[in-house]
N, C-alpha and C. Protein backbone atom coordinates (compact mmCIF):
# COMPACT_ATOMS: atom_id res chain seq x y z
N UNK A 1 1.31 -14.53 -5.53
CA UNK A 1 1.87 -13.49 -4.69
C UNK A 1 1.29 -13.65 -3.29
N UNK A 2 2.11 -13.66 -2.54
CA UNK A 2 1.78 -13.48 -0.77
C UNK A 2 1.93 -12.62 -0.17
N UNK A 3 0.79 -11.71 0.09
CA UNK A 3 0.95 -10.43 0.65
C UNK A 3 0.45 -10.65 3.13
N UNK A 4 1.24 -10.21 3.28
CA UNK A 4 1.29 -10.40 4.87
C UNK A 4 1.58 -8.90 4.98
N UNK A 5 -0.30 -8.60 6.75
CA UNK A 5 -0.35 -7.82 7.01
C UNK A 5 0.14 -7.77 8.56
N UNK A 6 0.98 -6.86 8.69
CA UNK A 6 1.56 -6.88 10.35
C UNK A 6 1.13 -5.82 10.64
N UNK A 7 1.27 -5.32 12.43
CA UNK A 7 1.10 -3.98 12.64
C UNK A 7 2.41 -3.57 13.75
N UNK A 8 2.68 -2.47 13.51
CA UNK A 8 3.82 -1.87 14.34
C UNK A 8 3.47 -0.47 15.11
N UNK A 9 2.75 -0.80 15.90
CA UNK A 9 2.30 0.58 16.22
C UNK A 9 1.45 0.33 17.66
N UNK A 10 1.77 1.43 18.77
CA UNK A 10 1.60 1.49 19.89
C UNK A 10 0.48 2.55 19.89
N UNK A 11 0.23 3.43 18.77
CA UNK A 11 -0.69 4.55 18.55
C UNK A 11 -2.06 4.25 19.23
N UNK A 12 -2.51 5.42 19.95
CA UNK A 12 -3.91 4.34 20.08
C UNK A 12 -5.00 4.99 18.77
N UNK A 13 -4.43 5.78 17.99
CA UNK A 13 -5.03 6.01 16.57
C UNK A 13 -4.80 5.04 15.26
N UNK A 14 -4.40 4.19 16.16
CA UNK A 14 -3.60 3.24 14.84
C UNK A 14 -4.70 2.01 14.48
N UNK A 15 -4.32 1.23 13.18
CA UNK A 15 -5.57 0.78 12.10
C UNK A 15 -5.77 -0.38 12.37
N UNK A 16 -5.73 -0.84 13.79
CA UNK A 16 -6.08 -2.75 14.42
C UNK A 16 -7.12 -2.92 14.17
N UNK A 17 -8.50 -1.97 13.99
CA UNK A 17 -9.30 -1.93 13.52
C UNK A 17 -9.52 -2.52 12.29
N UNK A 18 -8.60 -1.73 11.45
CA UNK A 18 -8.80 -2.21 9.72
C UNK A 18 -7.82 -3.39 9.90
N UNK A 19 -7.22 -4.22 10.86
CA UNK A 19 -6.22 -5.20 10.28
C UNK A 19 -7.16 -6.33 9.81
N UNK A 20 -7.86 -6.78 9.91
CA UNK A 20 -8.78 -7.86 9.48
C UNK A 20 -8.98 -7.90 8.19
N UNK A 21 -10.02 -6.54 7.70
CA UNK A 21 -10.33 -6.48 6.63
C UNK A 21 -9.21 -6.32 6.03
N UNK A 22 -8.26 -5.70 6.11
CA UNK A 22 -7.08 -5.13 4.97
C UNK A 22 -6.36 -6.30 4.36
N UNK A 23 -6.56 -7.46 5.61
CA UNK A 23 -5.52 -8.91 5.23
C UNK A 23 -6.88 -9.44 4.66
N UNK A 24 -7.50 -9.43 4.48
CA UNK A 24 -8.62 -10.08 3.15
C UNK A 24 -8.47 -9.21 2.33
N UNK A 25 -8.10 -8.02 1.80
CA UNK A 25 -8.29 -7.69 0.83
C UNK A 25 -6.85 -7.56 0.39
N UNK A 26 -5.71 -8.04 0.97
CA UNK A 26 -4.22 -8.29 0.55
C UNK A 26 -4.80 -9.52 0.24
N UNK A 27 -5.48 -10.24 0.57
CA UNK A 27 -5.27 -11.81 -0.08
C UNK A 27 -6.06 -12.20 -1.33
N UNK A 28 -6.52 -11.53 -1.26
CA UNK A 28 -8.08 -10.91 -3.00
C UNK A 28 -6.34 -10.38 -3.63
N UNK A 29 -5.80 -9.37 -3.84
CA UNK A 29 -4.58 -9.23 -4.20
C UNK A 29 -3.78 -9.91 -4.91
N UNK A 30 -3.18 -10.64 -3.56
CA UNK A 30 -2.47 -11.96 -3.84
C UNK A 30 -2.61 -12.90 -4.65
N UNK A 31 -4.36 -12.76 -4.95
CA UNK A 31 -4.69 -14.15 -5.63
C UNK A 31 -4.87 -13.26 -7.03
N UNK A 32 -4.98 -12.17 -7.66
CA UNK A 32 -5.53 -11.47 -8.66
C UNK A 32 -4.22 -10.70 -9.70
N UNK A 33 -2.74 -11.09 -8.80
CA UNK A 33 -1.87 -10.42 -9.33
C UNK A 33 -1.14 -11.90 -9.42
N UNK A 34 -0.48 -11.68 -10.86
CA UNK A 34 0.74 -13.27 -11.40
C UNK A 34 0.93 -12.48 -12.02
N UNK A 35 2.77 -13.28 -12.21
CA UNK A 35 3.80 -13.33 -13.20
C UNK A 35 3.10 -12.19 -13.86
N UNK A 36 2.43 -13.04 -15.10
CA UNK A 36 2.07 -12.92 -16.70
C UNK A 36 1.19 -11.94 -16.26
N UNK A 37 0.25 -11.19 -15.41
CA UNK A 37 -0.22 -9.90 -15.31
C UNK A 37 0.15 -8.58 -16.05
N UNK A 38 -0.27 -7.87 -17.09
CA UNK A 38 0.10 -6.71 -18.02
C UNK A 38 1.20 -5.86 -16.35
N UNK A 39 0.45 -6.01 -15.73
CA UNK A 39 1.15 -4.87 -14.64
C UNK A 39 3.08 -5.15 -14.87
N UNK A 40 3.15 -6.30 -14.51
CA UNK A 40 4.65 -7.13 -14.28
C UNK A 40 5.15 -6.97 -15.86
N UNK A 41 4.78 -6.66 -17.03
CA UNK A 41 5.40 -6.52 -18.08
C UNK A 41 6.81 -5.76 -17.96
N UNK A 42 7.57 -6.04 -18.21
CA UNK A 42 8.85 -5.51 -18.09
C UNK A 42 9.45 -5.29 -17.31
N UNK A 43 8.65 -5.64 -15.69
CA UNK A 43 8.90 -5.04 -14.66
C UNK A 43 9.36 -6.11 -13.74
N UNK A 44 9.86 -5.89 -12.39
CA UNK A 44 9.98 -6.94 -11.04
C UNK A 44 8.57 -7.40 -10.92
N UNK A 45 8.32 -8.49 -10.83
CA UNK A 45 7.63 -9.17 -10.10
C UNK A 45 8.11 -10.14 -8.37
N UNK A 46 6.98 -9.58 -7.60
CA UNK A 46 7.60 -9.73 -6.27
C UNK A 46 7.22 -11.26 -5.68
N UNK A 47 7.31 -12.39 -5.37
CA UNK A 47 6.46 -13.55 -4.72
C UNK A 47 6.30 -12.53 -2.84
N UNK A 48 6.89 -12.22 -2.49
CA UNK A 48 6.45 -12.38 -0.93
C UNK A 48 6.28 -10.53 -0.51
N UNK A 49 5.34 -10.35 -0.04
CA UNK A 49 5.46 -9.10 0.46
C UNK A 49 5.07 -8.50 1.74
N UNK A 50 5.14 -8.01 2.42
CA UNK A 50 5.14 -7.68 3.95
C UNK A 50 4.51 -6.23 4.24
N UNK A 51 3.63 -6.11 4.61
CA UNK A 51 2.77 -4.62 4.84
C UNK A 51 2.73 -4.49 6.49
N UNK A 52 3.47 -3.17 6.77
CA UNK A 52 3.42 -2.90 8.29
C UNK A 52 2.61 -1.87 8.35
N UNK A 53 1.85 -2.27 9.04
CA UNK A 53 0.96 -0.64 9.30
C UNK A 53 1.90 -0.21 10.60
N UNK A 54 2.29 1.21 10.37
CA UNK A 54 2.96 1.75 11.38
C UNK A 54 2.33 3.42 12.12
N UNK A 55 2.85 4.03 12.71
CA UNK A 55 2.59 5.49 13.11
C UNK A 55 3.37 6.70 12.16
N UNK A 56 3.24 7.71 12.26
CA UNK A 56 3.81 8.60 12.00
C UNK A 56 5.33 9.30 12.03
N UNK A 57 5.79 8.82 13.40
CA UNK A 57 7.15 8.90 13.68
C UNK A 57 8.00 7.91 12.74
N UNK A 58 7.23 6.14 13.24
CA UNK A 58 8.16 5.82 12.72
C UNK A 58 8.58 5.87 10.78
N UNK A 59 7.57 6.42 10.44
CA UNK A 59 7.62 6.36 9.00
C UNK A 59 9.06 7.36 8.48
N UNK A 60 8.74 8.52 9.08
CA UNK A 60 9.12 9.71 9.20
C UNK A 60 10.84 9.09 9.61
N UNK A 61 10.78 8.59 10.53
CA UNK A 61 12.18 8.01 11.00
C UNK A 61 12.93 7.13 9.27
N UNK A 62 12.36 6.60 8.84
CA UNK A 62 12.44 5.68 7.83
C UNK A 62 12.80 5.94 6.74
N UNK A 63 11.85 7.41 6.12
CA UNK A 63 11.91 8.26 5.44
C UNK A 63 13.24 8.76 5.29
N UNK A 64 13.25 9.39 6.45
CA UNK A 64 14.47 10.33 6.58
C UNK A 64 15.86 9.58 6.36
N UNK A 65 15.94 8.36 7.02
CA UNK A 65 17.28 7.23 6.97
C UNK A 65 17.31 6.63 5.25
N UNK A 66 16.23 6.71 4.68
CA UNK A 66 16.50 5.51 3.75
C UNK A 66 16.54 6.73 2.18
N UNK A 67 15.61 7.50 2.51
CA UNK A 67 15.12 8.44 1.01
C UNK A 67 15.71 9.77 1.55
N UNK A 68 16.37 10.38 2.90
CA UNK A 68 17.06 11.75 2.67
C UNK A 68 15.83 12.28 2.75
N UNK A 69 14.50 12.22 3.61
CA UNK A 69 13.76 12.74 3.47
C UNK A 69 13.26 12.65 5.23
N UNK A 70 13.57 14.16 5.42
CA UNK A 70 12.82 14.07 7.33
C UNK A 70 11.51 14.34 6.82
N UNK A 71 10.43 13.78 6.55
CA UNK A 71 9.13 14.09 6.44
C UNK A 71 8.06 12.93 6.82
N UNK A 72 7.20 13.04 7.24
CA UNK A 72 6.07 12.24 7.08
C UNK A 72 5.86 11.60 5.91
N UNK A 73 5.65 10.86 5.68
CA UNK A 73 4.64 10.12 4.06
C UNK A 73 3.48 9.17 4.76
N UNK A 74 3.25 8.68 3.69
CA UNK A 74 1.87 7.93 3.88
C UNK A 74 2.09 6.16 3.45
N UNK A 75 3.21 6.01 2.60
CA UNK A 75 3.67 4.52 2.06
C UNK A 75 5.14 4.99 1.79
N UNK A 76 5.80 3.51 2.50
CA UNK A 76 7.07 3.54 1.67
C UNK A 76 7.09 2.17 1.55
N UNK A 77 7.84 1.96 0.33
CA UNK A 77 8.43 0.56 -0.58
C UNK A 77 9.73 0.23 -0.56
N UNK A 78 10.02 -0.70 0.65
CA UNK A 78 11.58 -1.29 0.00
C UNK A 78 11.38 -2.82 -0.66
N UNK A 79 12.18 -2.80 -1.85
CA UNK A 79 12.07 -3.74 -2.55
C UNK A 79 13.96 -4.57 -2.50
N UNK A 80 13.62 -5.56 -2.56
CA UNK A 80 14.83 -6.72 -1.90
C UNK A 80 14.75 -7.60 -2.94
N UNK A 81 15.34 -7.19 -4.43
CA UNK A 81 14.90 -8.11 -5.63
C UNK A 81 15.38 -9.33 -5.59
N UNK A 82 16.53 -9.78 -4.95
CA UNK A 82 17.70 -10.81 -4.81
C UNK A 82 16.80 -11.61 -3.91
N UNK A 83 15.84 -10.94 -2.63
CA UNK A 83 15.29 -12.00 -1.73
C UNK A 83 14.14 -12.32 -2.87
N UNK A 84 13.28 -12.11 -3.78
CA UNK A 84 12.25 -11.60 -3.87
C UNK A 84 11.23 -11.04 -3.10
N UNK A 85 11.78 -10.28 -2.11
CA UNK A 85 10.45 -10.09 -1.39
C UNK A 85 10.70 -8.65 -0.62
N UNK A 86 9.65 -7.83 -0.82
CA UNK A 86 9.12 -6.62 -0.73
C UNK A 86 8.54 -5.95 0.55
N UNK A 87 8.77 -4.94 1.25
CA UNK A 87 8.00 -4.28 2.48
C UNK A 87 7.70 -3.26 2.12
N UNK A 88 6.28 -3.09 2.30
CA UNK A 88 5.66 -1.61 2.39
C UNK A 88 5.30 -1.32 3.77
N UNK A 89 5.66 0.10 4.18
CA UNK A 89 5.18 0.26 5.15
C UNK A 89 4.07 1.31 4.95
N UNK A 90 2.97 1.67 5.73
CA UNK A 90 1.89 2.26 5.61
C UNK A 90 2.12 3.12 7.01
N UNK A 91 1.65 4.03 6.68
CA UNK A 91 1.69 5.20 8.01
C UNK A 91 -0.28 5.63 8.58
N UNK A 92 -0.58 4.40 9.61
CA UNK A 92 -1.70 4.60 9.74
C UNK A 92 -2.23 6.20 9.84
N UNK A 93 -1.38 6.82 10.49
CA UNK A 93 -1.92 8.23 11.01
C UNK A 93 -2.02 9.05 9.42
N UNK A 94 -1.06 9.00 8.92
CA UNK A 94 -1.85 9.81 7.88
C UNK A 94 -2.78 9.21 7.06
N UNK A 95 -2.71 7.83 7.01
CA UNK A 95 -4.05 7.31 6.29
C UNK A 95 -5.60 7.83 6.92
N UNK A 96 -5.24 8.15 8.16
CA UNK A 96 -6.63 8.77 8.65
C UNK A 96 -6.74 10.25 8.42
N UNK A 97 -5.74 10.91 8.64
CA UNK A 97 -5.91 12.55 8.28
C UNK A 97 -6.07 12.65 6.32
N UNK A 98 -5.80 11.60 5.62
CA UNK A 98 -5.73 11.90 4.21
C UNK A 98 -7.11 11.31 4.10
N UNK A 99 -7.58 10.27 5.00
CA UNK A 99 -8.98 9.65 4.39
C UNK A 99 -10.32 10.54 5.01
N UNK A 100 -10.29 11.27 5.88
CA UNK A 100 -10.88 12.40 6.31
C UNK A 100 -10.80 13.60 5.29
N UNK A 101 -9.88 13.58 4.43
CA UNK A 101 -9.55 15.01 3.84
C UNK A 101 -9.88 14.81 2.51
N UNK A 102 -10.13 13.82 2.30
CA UNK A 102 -10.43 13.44 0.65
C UNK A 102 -11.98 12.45 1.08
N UNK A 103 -12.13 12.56 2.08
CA UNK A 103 -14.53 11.99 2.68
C UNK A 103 -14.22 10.70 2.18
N UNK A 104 -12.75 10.05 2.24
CA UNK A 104 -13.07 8.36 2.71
C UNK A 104 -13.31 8.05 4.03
N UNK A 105 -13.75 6.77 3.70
CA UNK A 105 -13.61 5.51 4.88
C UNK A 105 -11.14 5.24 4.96
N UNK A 106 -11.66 4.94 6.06
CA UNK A 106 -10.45 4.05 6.43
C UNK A 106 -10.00 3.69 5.59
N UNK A 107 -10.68 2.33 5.58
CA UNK A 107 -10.87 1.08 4.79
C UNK A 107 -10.52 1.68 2.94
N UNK A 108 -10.66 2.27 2.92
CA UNK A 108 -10.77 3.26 1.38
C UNK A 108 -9.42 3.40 1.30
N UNK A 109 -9.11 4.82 2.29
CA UNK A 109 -7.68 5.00 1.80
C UNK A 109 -6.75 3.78 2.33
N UNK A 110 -6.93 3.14 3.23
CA UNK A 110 -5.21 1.95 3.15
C UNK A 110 -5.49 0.84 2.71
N UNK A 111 -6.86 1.00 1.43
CA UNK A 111 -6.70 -0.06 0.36
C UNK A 111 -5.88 0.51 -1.08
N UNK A 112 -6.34 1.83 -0.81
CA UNK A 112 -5.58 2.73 -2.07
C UNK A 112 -4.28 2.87 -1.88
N UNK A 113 -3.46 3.23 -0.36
CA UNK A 113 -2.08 2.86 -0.49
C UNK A 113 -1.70 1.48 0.11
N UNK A 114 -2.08 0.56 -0.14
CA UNK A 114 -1.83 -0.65 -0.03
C UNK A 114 -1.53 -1.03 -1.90
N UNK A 115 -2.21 -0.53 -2.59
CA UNK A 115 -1.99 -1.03 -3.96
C UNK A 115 -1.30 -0.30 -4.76
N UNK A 116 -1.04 1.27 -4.01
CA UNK A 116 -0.22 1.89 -4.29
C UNK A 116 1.27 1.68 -4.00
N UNK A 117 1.09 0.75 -3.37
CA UNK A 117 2.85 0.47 -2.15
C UNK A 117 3.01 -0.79 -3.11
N UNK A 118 1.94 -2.03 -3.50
CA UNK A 118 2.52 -2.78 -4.10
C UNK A 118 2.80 -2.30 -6.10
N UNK A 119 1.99 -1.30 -6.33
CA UNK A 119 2.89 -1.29 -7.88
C UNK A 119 4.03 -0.65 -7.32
N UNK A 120 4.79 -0.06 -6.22
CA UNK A 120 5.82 0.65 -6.48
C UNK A 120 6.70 -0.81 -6.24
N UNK A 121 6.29 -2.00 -6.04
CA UNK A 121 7.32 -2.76 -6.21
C UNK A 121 7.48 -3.53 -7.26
N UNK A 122 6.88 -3.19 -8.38
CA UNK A 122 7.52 -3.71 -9.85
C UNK A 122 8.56 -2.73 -10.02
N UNK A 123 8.76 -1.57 -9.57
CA UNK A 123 10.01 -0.87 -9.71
C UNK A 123 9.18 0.35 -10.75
N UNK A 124 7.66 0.41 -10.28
CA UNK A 124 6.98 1.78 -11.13
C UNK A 124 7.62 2.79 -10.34
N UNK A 125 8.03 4.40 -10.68
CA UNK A 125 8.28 5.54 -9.24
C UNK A 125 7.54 6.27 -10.34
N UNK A 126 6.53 6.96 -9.72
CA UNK A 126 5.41 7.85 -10.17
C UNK A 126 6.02 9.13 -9.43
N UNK A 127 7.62 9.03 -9.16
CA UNK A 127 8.19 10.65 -8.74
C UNK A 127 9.18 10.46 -9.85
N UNK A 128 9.70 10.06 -10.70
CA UNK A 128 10.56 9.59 -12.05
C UNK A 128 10.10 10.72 -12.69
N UNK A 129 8.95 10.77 -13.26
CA UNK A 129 8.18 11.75 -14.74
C UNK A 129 6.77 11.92 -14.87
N UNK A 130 6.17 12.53 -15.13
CA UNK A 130 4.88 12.63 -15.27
C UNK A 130 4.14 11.22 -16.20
N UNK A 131 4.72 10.74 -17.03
CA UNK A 131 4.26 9.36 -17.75
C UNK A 131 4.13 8.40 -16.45
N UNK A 132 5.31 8.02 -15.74
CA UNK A 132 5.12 7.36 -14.62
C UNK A 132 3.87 7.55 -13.65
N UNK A 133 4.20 8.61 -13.05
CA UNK A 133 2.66 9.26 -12.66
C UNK A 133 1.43 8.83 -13.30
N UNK A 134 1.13 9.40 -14.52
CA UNK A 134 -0.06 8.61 -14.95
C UNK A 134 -0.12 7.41 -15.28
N UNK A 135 1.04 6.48 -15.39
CA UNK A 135 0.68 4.97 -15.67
C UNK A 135 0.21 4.37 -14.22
N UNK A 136 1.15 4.72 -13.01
CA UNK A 136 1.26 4.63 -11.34
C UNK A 136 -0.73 4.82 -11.30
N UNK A 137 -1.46 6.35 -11.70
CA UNK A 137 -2.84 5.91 -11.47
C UNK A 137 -3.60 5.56 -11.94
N UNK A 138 -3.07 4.62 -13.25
CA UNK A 138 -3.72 3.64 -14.08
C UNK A 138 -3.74 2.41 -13.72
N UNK A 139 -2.94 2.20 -13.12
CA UNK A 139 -2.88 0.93 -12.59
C UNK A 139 -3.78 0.76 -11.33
N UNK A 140 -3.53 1.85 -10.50
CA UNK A 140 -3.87 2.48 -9.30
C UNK A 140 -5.61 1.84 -9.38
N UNK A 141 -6.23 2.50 -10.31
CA UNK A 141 -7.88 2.69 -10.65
C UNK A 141 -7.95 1.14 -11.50
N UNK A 142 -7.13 0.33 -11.94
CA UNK A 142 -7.42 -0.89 -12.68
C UNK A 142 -7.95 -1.97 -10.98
N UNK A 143 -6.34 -1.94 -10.77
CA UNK A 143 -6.62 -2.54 -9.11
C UNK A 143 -7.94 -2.48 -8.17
N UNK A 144 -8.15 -1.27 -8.13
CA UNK A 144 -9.05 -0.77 -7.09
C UNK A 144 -10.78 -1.64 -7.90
N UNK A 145 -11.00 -1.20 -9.18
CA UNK A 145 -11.70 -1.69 -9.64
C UNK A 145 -11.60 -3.08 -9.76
N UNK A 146 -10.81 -3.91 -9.84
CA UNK A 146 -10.89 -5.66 -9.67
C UNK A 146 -11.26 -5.87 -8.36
N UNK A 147 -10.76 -4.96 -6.88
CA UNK A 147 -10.82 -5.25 -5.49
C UNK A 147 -12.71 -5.17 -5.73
N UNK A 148 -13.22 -3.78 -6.35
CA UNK A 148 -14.57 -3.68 -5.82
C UNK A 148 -15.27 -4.84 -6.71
N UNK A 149 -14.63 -5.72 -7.70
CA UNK A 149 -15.64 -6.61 -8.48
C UNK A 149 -15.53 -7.70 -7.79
N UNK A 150 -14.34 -8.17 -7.13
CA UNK A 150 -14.62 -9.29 -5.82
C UNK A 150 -16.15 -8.55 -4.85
N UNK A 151 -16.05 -7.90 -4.50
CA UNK A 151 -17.07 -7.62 -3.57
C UNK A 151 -16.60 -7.36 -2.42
N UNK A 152 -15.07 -7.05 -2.38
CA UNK A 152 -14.75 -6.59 -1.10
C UNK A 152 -15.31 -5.48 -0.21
N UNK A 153 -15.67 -5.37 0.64
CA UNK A 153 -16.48 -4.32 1.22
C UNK A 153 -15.42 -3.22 1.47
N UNK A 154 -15.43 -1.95 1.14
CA UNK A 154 -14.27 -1.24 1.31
C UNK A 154 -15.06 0.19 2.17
N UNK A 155 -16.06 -0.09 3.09
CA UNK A 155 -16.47 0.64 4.22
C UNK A 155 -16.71 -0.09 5.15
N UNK A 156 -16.21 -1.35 5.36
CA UNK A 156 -16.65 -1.40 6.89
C UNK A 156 -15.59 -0.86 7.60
N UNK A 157 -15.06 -0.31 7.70
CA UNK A 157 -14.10 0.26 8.71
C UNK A 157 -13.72 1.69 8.09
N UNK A 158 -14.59 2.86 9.05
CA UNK A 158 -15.34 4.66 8.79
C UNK A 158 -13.78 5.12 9.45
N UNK A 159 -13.91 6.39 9.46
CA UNK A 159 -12.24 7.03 9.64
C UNK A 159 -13.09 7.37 11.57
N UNK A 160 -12.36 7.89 12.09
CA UNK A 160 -12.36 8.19 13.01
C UNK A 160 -13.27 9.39 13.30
């Protein structure tokens, strides 16, 4: 799997900061997720995927056009099964007001929706049913725990 981190954002609150670390720990990812992975059981498996860290508006803009939803979020997933290949977008600004509000680092929360954006592209929706939901933060806490057994450092980059 090839995960590519871009940034789209003019914010001067926005996560250029975390782009370094975040594309090492998409590529710890990349290398830790295949095919034959329990995750991909039954599910899409993606080869190429594209992570934009963006602002608030434009998420919100995105939201609203694609899901019928004028709101803010924090990750969205379009999945392009025919290309194989997947975009999440990440909404730096609330990754900082949610990683402040729950006493993370940065680095914390847009590793948590970074792995949250890629199970939603096996085609998991943890807004489907409550089973979904809890499989979505089973997977969620499997991930996160393989990222911290690499040794990825998931504080060098503090919230604002």
């Amino acid at each position: 799997m090839t995960i590519n981190i871009s940034e789209d954002t003019d914010d001067p609150y926005s996560c250029s900061h975390a782009f370094s670390p975040l594309t090492d720990i998409a590529s710890q990812l990349g290398e830790i997720l295949f095919p034959g992975d329990p995750l991909f059981f039954n599910r899409t498996y993606i080869e190429n995927i594209s992570v934009i860290l963006t602002n608030a508006s434009t998420i919100q803009q995105l939201n609203a056009r694609y899901r019928n939803v004028d709101a803010d979020t924090d990750v969205l997933t379009f999945l392009y099964e025919e290309e194989n290949f997947a975009e999440i977008y990440i909404s730096c600004d609330t990754a900082q007001s949610q990683a402040k509000a729950h006493s993370l680092t940065l680095m914390e929360e847009l590793t948590l929706l970074l792995v949250h954006g890629i199970i939603h592209t096996t085609g998991l929706d943890h807004e489907l049913s409550e089973n979904n939901l809890q499989e979505t933060r089973r997977w969620e806490s499997k991930l996160l725990k393989q990222i911290q057994s690499k040794a990825i450092p998931l504080t060098r980059v503090h919230t604002i």
